[in-house]
N, C-alpha and C. Protein backbone atom coordinates (compact mmCIF):
# COMPACT_ATOMS: atom_id res chain seq x y z
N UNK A 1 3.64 -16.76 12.57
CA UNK A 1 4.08 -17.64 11.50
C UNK A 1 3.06 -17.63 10.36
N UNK A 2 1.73 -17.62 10.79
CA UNK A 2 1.12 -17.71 9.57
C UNK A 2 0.83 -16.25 8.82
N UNK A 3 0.95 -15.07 9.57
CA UNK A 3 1.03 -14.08 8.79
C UNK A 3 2.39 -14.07 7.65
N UNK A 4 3.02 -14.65 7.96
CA UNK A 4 5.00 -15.13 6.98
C UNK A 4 4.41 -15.39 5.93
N UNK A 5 3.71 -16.61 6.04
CA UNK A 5 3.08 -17.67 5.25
C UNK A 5 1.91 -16.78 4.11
N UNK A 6 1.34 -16.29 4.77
CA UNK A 6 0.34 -15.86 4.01
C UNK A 6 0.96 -14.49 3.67
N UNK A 7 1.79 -14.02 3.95
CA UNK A 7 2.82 -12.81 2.81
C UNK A 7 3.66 -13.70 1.88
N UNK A 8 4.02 -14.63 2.05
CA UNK A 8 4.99 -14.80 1.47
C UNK A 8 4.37 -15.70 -0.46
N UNK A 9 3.10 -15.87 0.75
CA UNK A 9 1.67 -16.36 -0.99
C UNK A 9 1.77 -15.53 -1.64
N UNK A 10 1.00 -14.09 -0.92
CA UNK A 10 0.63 -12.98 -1.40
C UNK A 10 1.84 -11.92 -2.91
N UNK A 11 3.33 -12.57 -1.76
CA UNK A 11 4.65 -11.96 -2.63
C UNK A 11 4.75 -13.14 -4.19
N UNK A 12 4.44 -14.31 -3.95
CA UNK A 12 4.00 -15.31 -4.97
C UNK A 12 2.81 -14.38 -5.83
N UNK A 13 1.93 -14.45 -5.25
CA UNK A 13 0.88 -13.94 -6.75
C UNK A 13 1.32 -12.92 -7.24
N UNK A 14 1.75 -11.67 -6.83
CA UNK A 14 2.19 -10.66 -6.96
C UNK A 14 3.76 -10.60 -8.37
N UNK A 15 4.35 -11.49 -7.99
CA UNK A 15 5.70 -11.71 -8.71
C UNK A 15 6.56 -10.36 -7.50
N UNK A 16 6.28 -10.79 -6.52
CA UNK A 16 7.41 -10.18 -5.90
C UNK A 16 8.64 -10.88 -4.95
N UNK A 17 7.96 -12.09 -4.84
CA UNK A 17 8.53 -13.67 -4.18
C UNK A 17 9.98 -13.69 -4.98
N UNK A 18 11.00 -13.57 -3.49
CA UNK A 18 12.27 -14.16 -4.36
C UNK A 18 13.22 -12.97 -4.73
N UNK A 19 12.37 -11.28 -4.39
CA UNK A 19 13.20 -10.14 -4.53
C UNK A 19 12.99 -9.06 -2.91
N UNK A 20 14.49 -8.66 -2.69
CA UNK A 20 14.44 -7.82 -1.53
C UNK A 20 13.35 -6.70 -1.66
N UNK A 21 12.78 -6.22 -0.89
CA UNK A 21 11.79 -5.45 -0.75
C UNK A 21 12.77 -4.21 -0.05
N UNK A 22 13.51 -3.82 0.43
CA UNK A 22 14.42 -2.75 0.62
C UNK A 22 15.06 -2.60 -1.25
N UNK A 23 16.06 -3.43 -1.41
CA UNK A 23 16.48 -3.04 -3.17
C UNK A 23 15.95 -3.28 -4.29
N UNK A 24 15.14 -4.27 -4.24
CA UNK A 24 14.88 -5.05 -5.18
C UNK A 24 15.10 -6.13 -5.97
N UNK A 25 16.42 -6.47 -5.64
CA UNK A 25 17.68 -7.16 -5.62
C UNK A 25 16.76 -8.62 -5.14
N UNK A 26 17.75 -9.51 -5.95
CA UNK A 26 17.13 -10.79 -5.70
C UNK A 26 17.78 -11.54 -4.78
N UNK A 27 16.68 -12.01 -3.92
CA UNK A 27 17.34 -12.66 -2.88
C UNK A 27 17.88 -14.41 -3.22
N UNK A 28 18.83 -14.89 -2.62
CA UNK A 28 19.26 -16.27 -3.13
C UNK A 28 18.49 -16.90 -3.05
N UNK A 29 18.13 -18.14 -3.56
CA UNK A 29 17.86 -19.65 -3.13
C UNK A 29 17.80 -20.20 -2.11
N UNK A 30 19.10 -20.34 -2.22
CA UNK A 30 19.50 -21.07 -0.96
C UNK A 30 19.22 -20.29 0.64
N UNK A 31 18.94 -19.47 0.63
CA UNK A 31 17.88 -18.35 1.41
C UNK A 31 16.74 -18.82 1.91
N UNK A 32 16.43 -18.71 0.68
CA UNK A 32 14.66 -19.04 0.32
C UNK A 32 14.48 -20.17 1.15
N UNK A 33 15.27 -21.16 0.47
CA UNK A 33 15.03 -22.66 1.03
C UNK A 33 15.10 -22.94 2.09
N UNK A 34 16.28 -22.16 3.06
CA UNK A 34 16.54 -22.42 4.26
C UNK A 34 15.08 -21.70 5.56
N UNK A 35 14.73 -20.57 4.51
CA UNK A 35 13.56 -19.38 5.16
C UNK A 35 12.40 -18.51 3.66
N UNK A 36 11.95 -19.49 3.66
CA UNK A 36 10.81 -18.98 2.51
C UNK A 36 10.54 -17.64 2.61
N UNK A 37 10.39 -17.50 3.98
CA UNK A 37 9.11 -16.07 4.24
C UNK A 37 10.45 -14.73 4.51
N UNK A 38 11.75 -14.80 3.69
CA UNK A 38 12.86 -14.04 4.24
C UNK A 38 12.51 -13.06 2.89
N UNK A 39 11.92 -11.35 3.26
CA UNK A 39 11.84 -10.56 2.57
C UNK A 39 12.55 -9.42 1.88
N UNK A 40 13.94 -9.51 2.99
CA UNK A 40 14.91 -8.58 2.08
C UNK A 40 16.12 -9.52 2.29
N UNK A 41 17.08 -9.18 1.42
CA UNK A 41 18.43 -9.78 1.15
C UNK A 41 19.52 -9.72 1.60
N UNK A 42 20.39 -10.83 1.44
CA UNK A 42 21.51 -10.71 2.83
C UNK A 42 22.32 -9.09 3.10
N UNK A 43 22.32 -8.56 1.79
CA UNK A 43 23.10 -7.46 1.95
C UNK A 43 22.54 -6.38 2.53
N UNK A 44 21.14 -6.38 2.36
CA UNK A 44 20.54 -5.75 3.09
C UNK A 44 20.37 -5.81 4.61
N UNK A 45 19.76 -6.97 4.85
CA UNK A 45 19.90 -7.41 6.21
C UNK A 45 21.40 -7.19 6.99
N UNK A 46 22.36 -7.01 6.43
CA UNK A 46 23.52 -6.72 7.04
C UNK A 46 24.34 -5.45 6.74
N UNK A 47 23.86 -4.73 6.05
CA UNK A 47 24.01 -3.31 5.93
C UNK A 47 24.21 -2.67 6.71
N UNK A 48 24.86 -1.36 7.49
CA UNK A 48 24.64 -0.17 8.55
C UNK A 48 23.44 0.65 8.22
N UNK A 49 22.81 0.78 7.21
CA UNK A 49 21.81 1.57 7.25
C UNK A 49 20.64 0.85 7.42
């Protein structure tokens, strides 16, 4: 958990907080909120590839 935490700072300083890391594609809000430390996006996460 705290490695999440402390990526999910790291994706904050960076300006990468808030975009899939597979597309780039921005991940929702309501995502976020439910799972801060969630690094790629629903479409991704549910993709076949």
């Amino acid at each position: 958990m705290l490695f999440k935490v402390e990526l999910a700072l790291s994706r904050m300083e960076n300006g990468d907080y808030g975009y899939c890391v597979t597309c780039r594609g921005e991940i929702k809000i309501e995502e976020l909120e439910a799972d801060p430390s969630i690094i790629v996006c629903h479409e991704c996460r549910h993709s076949d590839h």
